[in-house]
Protein backbone atom coordinates (compact mmCIF):
# COMPACT_ATOMS: atom_id res chain seq x y z
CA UNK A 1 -5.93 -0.04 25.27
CA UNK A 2 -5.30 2.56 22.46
CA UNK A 3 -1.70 3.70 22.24
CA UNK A 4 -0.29 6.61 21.65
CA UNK A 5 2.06 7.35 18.92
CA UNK A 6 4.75 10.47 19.23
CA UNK A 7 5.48 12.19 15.78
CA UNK A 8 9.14 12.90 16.37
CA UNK A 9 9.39 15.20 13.01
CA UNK A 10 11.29 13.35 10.16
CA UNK A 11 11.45 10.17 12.01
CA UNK A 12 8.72 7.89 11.54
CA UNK A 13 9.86 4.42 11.48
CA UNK A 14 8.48 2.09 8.78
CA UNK A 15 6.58 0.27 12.32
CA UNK A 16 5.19 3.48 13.33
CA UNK A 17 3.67 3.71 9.67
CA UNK A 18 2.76 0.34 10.05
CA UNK A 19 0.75 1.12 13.16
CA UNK A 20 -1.27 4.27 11.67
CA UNK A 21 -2.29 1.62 9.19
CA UNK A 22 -3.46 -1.39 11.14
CA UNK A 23 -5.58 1.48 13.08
CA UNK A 24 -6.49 1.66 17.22
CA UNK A 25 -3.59 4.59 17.62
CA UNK A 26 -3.76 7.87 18.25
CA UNK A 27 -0.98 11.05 17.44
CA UNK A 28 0.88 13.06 18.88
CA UNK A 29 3.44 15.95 18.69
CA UNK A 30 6.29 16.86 20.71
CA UNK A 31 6.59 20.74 21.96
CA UNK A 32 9.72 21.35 19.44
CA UNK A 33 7.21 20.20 16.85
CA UNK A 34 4.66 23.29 17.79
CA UNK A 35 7.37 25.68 18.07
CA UNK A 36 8.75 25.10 14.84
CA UNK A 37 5.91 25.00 13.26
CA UNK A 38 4.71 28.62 14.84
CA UNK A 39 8.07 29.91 13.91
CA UNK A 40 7.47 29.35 10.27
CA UNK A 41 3.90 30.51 10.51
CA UNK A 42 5.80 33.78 12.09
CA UNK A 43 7.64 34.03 9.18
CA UNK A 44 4.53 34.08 6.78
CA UNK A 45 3.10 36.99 9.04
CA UNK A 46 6.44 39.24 8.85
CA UNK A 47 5.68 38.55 4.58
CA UNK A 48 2.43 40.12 5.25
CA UNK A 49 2.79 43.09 7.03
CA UNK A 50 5.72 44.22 5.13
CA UNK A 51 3.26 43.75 2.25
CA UNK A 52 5.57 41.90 0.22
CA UNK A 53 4.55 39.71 -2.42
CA UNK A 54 5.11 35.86 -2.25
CA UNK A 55 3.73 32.83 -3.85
CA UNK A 56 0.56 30.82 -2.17
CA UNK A 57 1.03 33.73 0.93
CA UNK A 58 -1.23 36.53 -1.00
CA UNK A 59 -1.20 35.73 -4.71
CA UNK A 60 -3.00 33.68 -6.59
CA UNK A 61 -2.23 30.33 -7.42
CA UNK A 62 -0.60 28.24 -10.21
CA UNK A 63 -1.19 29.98 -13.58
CA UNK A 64 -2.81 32.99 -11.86
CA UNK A 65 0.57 33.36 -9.07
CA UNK A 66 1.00 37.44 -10.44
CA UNK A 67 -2.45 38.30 -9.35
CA UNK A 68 -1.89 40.08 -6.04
CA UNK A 69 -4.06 39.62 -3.66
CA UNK A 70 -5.40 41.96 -0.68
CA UNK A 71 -4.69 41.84 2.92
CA UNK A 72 -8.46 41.42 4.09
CA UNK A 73 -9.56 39.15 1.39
CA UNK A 74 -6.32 36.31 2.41
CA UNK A 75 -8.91 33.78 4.60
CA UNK A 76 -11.49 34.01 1.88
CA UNK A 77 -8.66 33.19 -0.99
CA UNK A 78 -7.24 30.27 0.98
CA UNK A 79 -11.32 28.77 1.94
CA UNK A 80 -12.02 29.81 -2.18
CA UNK A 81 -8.59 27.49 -2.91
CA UNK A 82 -10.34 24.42 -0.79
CA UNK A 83 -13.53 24.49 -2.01
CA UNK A 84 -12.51 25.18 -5.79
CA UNK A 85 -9.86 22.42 -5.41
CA UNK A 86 -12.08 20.19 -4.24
CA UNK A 87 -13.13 18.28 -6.77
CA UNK A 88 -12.66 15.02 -6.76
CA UNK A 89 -14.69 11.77 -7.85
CA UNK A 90 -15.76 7.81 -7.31
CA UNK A 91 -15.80 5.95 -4.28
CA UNK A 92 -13.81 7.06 -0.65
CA UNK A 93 -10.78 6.02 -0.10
CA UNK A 94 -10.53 2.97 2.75
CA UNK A 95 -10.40 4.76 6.24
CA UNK A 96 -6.81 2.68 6.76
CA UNK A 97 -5.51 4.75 3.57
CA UNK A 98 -6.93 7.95 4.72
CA UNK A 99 -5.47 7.57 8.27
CA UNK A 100 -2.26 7.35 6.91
CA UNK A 101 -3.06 10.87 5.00
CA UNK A 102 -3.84 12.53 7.76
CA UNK A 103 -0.56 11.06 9.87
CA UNK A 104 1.72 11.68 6.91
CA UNK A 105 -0.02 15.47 6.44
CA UNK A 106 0.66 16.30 10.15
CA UNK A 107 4.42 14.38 10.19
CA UNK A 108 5.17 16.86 7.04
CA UNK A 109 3.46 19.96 8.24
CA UNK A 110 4.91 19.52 11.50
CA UNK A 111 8.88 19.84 10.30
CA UNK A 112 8.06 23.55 10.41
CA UNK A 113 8.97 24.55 6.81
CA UNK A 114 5.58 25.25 5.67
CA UNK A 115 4.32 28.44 7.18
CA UNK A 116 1.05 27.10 9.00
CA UNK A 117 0.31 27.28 12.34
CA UNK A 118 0.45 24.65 15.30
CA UNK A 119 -3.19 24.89 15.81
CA UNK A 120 -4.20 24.13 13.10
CA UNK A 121 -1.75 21.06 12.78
CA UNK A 122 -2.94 19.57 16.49
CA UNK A 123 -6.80 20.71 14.63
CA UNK A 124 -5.97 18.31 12.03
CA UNK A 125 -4.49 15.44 14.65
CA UNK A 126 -7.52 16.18 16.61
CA UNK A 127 -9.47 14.45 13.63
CA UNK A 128 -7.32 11.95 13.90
CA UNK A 129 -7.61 10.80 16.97
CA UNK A 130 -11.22 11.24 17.10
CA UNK A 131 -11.78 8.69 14.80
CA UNK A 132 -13.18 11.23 12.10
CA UNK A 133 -12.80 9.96 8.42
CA UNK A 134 -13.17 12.69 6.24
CA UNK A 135 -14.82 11.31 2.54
CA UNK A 136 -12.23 11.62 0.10
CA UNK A 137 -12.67 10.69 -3.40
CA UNK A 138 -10.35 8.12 -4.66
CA UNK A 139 -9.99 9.72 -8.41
CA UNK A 140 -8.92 13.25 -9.11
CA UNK A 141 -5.43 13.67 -9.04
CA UNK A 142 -2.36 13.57 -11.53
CA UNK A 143 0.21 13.15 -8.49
CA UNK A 144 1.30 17.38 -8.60
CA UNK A 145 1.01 19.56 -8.09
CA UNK A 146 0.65 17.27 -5.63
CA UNK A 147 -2.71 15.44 -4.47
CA UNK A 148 -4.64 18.31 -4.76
CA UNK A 149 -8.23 17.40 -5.09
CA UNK A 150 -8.07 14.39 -2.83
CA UNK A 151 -5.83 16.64 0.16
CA UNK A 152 -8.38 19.32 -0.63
CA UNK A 153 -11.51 17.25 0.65
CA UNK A 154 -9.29 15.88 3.26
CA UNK A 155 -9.05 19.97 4.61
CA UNK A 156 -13.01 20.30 3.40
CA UNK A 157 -13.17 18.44 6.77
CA UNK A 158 -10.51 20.73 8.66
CA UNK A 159 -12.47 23.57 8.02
CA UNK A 160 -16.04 22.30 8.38
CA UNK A 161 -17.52 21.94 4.76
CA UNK A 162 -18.06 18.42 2.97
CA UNK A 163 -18.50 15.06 4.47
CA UNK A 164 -16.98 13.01 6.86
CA UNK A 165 -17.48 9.85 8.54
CA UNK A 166 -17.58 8.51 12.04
CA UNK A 167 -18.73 5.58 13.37
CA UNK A 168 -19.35 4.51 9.86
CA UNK A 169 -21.58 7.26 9.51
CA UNK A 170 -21.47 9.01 6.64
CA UNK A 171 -22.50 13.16 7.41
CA UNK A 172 -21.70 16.74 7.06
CA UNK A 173 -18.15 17.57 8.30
CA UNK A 174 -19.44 20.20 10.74
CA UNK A 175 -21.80 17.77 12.53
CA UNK A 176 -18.76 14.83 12.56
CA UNK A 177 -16.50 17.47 14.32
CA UNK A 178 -19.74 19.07 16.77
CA UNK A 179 -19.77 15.37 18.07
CA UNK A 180 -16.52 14.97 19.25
CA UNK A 181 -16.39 19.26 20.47
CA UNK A 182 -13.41 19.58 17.62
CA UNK A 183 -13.88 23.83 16.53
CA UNK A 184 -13.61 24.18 12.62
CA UNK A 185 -10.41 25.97 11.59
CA UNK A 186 -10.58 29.30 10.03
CA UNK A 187 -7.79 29.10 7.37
CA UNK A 188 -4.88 31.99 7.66
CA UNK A 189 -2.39 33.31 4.90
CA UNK A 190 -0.68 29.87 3.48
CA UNK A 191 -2.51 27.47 4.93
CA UNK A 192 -4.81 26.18 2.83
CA UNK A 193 -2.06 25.64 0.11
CA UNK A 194 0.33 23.88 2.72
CA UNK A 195 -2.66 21.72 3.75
CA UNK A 196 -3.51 20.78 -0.01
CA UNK A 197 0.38 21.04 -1.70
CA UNK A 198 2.12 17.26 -1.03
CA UNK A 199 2.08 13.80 -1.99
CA UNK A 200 0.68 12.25 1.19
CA UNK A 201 -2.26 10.66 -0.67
CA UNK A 202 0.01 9.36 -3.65
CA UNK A 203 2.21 7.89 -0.72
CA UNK A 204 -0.61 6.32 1.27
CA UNK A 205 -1.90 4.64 -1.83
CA UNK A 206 1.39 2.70 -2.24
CA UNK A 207 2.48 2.18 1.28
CA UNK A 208 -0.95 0.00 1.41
CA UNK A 209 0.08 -1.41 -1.71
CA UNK A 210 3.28 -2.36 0.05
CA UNK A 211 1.93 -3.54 3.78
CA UNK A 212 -0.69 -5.57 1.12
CA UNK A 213 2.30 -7.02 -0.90
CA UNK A 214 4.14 -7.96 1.91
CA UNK A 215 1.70 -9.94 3.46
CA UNK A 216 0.80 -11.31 -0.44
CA UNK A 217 4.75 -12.34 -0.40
CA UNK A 218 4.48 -14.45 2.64
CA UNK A 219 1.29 -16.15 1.34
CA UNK A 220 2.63 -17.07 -1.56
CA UNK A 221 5.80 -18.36 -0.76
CA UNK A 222 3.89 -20.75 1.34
CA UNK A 223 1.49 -21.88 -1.02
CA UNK A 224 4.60 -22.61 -3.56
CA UNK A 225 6.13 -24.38 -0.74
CA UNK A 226 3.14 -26.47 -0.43
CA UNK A 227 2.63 -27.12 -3.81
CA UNK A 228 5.93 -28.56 -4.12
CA UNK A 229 5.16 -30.95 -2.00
CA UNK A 230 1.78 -31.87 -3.20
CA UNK A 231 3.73 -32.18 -6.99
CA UNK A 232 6.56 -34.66 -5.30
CA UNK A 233 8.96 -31.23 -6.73
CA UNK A 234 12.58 -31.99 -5.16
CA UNK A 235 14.34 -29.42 -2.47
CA UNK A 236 17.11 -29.68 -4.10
CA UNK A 237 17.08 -26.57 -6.22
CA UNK A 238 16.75 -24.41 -2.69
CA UNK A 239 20.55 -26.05 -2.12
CA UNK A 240 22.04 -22.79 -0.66
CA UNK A 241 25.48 -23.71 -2.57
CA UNK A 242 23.30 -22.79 -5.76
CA UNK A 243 22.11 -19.26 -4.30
CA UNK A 244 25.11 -18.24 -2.64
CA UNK A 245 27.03 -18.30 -5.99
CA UNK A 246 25.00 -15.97 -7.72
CA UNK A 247 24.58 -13.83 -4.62
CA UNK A 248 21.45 -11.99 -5.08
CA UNK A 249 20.26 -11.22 -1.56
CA UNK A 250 16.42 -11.77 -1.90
CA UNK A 251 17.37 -14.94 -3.31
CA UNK A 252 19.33 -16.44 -0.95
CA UNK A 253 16.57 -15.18 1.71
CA UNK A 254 13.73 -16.43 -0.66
CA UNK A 255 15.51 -19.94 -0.99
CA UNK A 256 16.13 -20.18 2.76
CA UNK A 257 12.40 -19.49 3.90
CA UNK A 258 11.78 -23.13 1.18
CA UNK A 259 13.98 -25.04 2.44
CA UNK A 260 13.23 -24.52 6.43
CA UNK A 261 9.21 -25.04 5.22
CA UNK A 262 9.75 -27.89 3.09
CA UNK A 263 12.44 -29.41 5.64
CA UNK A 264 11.18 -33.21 7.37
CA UNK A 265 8.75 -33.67 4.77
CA UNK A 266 7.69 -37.55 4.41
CA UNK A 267 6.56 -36.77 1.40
CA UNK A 268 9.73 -35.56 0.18
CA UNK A 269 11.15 -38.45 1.75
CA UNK A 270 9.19 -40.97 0.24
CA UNK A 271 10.73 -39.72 -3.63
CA UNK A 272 13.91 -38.26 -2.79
CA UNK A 273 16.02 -42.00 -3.87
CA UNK A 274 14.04 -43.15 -6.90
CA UNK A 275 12.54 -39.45 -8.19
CA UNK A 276 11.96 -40.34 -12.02
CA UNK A 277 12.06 -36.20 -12.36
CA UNK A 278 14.96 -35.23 -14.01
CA UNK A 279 14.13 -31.72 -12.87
CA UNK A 280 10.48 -29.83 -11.89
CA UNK A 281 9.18 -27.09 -13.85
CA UNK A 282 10.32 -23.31 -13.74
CA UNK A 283 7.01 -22.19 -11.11
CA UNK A 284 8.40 -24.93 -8.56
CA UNK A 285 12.36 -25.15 -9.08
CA UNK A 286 12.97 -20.97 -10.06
CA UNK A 287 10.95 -19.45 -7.14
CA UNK A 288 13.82 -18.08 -4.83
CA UNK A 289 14.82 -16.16 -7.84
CA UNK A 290 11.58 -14.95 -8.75
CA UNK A 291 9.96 -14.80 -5.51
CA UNK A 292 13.71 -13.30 -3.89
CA UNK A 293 13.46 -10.90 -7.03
CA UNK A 294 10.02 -9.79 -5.67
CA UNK A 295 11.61 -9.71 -2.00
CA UNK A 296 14.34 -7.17 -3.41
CA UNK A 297 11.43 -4.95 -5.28
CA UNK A 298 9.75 -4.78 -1.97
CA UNK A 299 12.76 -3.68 0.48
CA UNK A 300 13.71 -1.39 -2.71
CA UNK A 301 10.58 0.21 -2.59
CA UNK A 302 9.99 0.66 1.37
CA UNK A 303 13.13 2.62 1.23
CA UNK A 304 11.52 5.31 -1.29
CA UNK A 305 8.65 5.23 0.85
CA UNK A 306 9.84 5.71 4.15
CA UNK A 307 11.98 8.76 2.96
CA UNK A 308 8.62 10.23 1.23
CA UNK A 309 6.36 9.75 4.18
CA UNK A 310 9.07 11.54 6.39
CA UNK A 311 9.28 14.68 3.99
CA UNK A 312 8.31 18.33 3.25
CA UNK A 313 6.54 18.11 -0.12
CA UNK A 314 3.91 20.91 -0.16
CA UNK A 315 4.62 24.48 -1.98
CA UNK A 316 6.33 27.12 -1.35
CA UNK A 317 8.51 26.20 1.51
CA UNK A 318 9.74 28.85 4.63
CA UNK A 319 12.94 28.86 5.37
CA UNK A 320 14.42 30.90 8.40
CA UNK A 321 17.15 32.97 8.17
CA UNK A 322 20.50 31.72 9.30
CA UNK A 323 23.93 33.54 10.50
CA UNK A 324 22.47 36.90 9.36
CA UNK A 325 20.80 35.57 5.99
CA UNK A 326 16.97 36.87 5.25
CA UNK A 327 13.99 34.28 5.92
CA UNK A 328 12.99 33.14 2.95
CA UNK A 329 10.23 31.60 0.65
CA UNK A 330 11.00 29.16 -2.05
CA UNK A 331 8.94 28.12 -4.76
CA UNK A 332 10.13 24.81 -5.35
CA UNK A 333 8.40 20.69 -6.95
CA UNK A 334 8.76 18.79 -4.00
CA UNK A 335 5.12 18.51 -4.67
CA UNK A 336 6.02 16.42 -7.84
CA UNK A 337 5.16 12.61 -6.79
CA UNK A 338 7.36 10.97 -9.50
CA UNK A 339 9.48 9.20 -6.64
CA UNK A 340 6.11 7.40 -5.16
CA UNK A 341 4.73 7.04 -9.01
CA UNK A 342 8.12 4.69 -10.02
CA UNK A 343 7.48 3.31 -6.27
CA UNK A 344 3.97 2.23 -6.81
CA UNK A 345 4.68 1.02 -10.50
CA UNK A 346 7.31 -1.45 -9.16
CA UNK A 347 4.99 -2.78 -6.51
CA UNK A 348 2.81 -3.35 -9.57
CA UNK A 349 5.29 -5.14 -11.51
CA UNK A 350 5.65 -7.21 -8.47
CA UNK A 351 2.76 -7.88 -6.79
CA UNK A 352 1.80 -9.38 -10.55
CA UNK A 353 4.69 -11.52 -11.13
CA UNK A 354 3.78 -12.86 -7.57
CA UNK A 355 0.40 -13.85 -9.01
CA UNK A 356 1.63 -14.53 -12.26
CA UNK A 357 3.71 -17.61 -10.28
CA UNK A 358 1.04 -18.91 -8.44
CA UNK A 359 -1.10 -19.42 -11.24
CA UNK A 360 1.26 -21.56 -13.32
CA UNK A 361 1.50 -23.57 -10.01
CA UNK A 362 -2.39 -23.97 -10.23
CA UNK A 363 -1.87 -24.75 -14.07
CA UNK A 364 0.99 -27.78 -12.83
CA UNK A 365 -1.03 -29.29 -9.96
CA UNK A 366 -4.28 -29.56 -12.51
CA UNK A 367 -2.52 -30.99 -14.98
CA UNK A 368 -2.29 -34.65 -13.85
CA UNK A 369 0.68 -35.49 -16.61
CA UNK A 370 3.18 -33.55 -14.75
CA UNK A 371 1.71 -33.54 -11.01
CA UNK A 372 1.14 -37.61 -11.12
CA UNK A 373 -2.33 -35.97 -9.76
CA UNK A 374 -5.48 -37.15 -9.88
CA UNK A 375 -7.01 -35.04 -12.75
CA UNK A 376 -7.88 -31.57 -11.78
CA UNK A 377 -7.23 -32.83 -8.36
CA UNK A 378 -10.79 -34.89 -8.01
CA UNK A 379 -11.89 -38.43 -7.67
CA UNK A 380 -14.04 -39.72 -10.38
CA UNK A 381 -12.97 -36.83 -12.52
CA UNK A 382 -15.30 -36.78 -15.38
CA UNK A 383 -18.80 -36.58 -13.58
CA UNK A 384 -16.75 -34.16 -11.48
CA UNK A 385 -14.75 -31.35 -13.33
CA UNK A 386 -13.19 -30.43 -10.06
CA UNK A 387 -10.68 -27.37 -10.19
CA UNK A 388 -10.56 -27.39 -13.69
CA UNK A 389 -12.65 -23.60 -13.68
CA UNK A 390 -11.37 -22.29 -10.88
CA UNK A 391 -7.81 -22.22 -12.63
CA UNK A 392 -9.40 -20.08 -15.50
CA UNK A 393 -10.14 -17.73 -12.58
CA UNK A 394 -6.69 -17.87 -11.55
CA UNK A 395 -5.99 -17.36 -15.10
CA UNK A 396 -8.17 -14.47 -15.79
CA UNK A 397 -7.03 -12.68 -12.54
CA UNK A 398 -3.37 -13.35 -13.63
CA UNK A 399 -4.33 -11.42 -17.32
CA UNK A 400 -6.00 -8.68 -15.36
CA UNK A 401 -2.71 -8.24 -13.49
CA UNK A 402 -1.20 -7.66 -16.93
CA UNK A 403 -2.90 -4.74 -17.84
CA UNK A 404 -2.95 -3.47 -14.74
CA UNK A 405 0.87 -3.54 -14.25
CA UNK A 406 1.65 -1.07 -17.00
CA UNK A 407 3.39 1.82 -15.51
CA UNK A 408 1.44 4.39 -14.82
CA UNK A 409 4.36 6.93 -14.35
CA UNK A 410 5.09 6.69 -18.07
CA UNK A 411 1.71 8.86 -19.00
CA UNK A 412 1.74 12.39 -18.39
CA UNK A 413 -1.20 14.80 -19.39
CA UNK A 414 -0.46 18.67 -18.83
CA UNK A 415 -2.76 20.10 -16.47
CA UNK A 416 -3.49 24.09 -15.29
CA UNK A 417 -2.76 26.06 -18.69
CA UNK A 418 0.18 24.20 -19.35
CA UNK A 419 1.47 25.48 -15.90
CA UNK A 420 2.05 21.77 -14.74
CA UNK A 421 3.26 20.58 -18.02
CA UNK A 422 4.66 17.70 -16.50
CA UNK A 423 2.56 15.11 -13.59
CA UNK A 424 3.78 11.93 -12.43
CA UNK A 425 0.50 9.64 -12.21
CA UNK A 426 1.30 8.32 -8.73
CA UNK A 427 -2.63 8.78 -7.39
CA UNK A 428 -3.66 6.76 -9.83
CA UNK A 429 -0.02 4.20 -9.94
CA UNK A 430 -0.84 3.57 -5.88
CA UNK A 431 -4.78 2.89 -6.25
CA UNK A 432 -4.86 0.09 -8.62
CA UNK A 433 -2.81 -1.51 -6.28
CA UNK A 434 -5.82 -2.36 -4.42
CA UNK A 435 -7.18 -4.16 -6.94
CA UNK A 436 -4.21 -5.99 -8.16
CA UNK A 437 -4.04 -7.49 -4.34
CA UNK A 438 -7.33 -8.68 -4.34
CA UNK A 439 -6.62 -10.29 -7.57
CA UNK A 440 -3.14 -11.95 -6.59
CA UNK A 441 -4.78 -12.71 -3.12
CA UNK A 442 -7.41 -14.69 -4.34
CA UNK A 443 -5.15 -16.43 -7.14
CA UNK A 444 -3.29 -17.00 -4.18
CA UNK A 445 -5.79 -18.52 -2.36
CA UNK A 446 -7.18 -21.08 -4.98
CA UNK A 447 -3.13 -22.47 -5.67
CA UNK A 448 -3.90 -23.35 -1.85
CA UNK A 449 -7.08 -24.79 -2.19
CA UNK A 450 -4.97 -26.99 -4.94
CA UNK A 451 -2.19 -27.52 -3.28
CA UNK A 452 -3.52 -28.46 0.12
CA UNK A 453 -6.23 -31.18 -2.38
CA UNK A 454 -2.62 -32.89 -3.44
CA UNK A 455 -0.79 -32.97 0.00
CA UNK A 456 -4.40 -34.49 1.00
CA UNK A 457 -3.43 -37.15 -1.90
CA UNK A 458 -0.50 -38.39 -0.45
CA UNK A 459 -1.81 -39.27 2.93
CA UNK A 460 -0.83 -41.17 4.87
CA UNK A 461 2.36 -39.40 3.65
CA UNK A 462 2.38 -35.97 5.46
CA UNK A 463 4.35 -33.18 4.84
CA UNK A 464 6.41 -30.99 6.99
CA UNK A 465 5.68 -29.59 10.38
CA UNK A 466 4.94 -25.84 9.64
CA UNK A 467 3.37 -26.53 6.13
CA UNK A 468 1.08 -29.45 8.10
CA UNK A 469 -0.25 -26.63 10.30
CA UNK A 470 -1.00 -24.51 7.05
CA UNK A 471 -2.70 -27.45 5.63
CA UNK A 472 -4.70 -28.16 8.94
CA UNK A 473 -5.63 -24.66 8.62
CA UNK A 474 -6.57 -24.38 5.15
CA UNK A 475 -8.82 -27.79 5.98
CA UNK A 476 -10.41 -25.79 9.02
CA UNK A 477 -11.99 -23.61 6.73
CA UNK A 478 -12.60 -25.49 3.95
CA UNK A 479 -13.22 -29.56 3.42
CA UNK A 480 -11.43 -31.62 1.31
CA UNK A 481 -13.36 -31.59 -2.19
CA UNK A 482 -14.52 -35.02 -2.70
CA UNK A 483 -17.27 -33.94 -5.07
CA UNK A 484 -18.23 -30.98 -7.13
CA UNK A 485 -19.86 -28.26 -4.78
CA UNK A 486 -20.53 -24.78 -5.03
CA UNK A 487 -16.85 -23.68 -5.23
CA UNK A 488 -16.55 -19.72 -5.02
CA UNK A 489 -17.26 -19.27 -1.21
CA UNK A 490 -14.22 -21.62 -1.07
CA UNK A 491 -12.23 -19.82 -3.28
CA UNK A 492 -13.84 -16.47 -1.14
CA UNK A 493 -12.92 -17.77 2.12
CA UNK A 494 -9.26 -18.68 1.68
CA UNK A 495 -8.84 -14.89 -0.44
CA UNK A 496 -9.81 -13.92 3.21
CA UNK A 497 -7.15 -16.09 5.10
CA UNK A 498 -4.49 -14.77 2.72
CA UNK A 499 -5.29 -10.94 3.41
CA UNK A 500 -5.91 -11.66 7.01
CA UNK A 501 -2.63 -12.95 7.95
CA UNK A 502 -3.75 -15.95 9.40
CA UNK A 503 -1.83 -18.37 7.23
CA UNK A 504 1.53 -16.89 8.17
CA UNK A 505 0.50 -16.13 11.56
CA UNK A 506 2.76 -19.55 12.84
CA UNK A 507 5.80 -19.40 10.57
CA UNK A 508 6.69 -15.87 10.07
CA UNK A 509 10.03 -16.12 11.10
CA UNK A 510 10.49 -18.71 8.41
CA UNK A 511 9.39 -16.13 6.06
């Protein structure tokens, strides 16, 4: 059964955002919502018919905010903003990503500080809930003033014009919302700028970077946990004593999660009196500070995003009038994404370091001198080369990663006459996020195609109880490789069982 989510204004929960994401949910507002939101709209009608002049209400916009505009030509100049606004290019955004535009659009709108009304906010929920997924090009914004070309096809959709799909259709807006009996809105003083001003896009990008590179955490703090094992690596750098004294929080939590994994181990047991190690290498014996480094990034970064999803960022804001003070409009830069642009380049820096790990691990367990191995983790290696080339994958992802983690926050190119001299980057910081998961995830996914190959080794040795259910797992989707095979649907496979939670489905709480 489809649940229903209440929008209490300002108060989405990190779950609730959670929820939009995962998808089968449907919005909706509480009466104090509507009525703020109509008071505001108010507000923006008192501007007109005292024909005074105000930003976005009936001028023109960014470089052009002195031309005045008419009474009877405000609809036209607020469709002319959506269609000449909407501009962007490449492939649509996921529909996951977009429903969390369209929740995080209505959650902002509905504060009541942006002069629209409640209609056309329920309109917009409507689309929601109907399933419609209007097409929104994933390239075309510089994060301000705000997403404006993606938000702008987002309202193409609103108002009837562009595409949408539904059902995995792909077709004209107008014949998506004729389907489902949803009435194209007819865009009034403000509106169109409120709908199109904000960072919801920018913030959708990287809270799916984050939900990604949570689950990406989980993964691969299991896989290291394995591979530990499968290298006969000691517990004893995951001593709490060792953590505690240097207090970083992620650490301690990071270390804690190995040593409940890794705890009843035979294998383990089998070394732990006569280990000829004097200690492992850095990717097995420094991973609650790396990977509890990462941990810290992640809660860090949640934070920023959790404020951002639950605030006004759209241009110019309406502010009632209070113990005898005027209403007023404010021309303000909440618009300006840089918060979810430094957000999105830390996930960066961490989702890569997570796969930069991982594919040293790879390197280790390959590398029969120091994993006491079979070579590249095959029988008869020689006639069989074994994972000897899947590591270069892991290797070639992990350079990708590189590049891909340069900030993107640090660029800037001045857009509309010099108007915007100044843009964050955060469109573009939260969507190559996407592809920096898929490249960890698989990475990822071949350490535990290794790892589980040397915990197979050791048998009749087996390891401990939650990391043998990850290995009878791993084996339940792919064999043990005895000889060379046609390796990439492997490697395809477990990339799947990494993204799809079903690795961490049985120890979470160990996580």
């Amino acid at each position: 059964m489809t649940s229903t989510l209440l929008i209490q204004p300002g108060e989405l929960s990190l779950d609730d955002i959670r929820q939009i994401w995962r998808g089968d949910l449907k919005l909706a507002l509480p009466d104090s919502a509507i009525a703020a939101m109509d008071a505001s709209s108010a507000i923006v009608r008192k501007i007109i018919d005292k024909a005074d002049a105000a930003y976005g209400i009936n001028t023109g916009f960014g470089k052009l905010a002195h031309t005045r505009i008419p009474d009877e030509d405000l609809e036209q100049l607020q469709k002319n903003l959506i269609l000449s606004h909407s501009v962007g290019v490449g492939e649509p955004l996921a529909a996951d990503i977009v429903r969390l535009v369209l929740a995080l659009k209505v959650a902002s709108l509905a504060r009541g500080f942006s002069g629209i009304r409640s209609d056309v906010v329920t309109t917009l929920m409507d689309i929601f809930n109907a399933g419609i997924t209007p097409h929104i090009p994933a390239k075309g914004s510089v994060g301000a003033s705000g997403d404006l070309a993606p938000l702008s096809h987002m309202t193409l959709t609103l108002i009837g014009e562009g595409q949408a799909f539904l059902n995995g259709e792909l077709m004209h807006s107008r014949d998506a919302l004729n389907r489902v009996g949803i009435k194209p809105v007819v865009l009034a003083a403000k509106e169109g700028l409120a709908l199109i001003n904000g960072t919801q896009v920018s913030t959708a990008l990287s809270l799916n970077g984050l939900f990604l590179g949570e689950i990406l955490y989980k993964n691969a703090v299991l896989a290291g946990a394995l591979s530990v094992d499968a290298a006969k690596g000691s517990d004893a750098p995951f001593d709490p004593r060792v953590h505690a004294i240097r207090g970083q929080a992620g650490q301690i939590h990071a270390a804690q999660s190995y040593r409940q994994l890794l705890a009843g181990s035979e294998i383990r047991k089998s070394h732990e009196v006569n280990d000829n190690k004097v200690q492992d290498p850095y990717s097995l014996r420094c991973q609650p500070q790396v990977m509890g480094a990462v941990h810290d990034l992640l809660r860090q970064v949640t934070q920023t995003l959790l404020i951002e999803s639950n605030a006004v960022t759209d241009n110019p804001l309406v502010f009632a009038g209070k113990d005898g003070e005027p209403d007023r409009v404010i021309s303000g830069g909440n618009f300006h994404a840089e918060p979810v642009a430094f957000a999105s380049d830390i996930l960066a820096l961490a989702i890569a370091e997570i796969g930069a790990l991982a594919e040293r691990r790879v390197a280790l367990l390959i590398d029969a001198s120091i994993s006491g191995l079979p070579p590249f983790l095959v029988p008869s290696a020689g006639l069989n080369s074994g994972f000897m080339i899947a590591h270069v994958t892991a290797a070639a992802l992990a350079s990708e990663n590189k590049s891909l983690a340069h900030p993107a926050s640090v660029d800037s190119l001045p857009t509309s006459a010099n108007q915007e001299d100044h843009v964050s980057m955060a469109t573009f910081a939260g969507r190559r996020l996407v592809e920096m998961v898929q490249n960890t995830a698989t990475i990822i996914g071949i350490e535990l195609l290794c790892a589980a190959q040397g915990i197979d080794f050791h048998a009749p040795l087996m390891t401990s109880a939650p990391l043998q259910v990850l290995h009878e797992r791993i084996r339940s989707a792919v064999p043990f490789y005895k000889e060379d095979r046609f390796l990439a649907p492997d490697i395809d496979a477990m990339t799947r069982l990494v993204l799809d939670e079903t690795l961490t489905a049985d120890c979470a709480s160990l996580l």
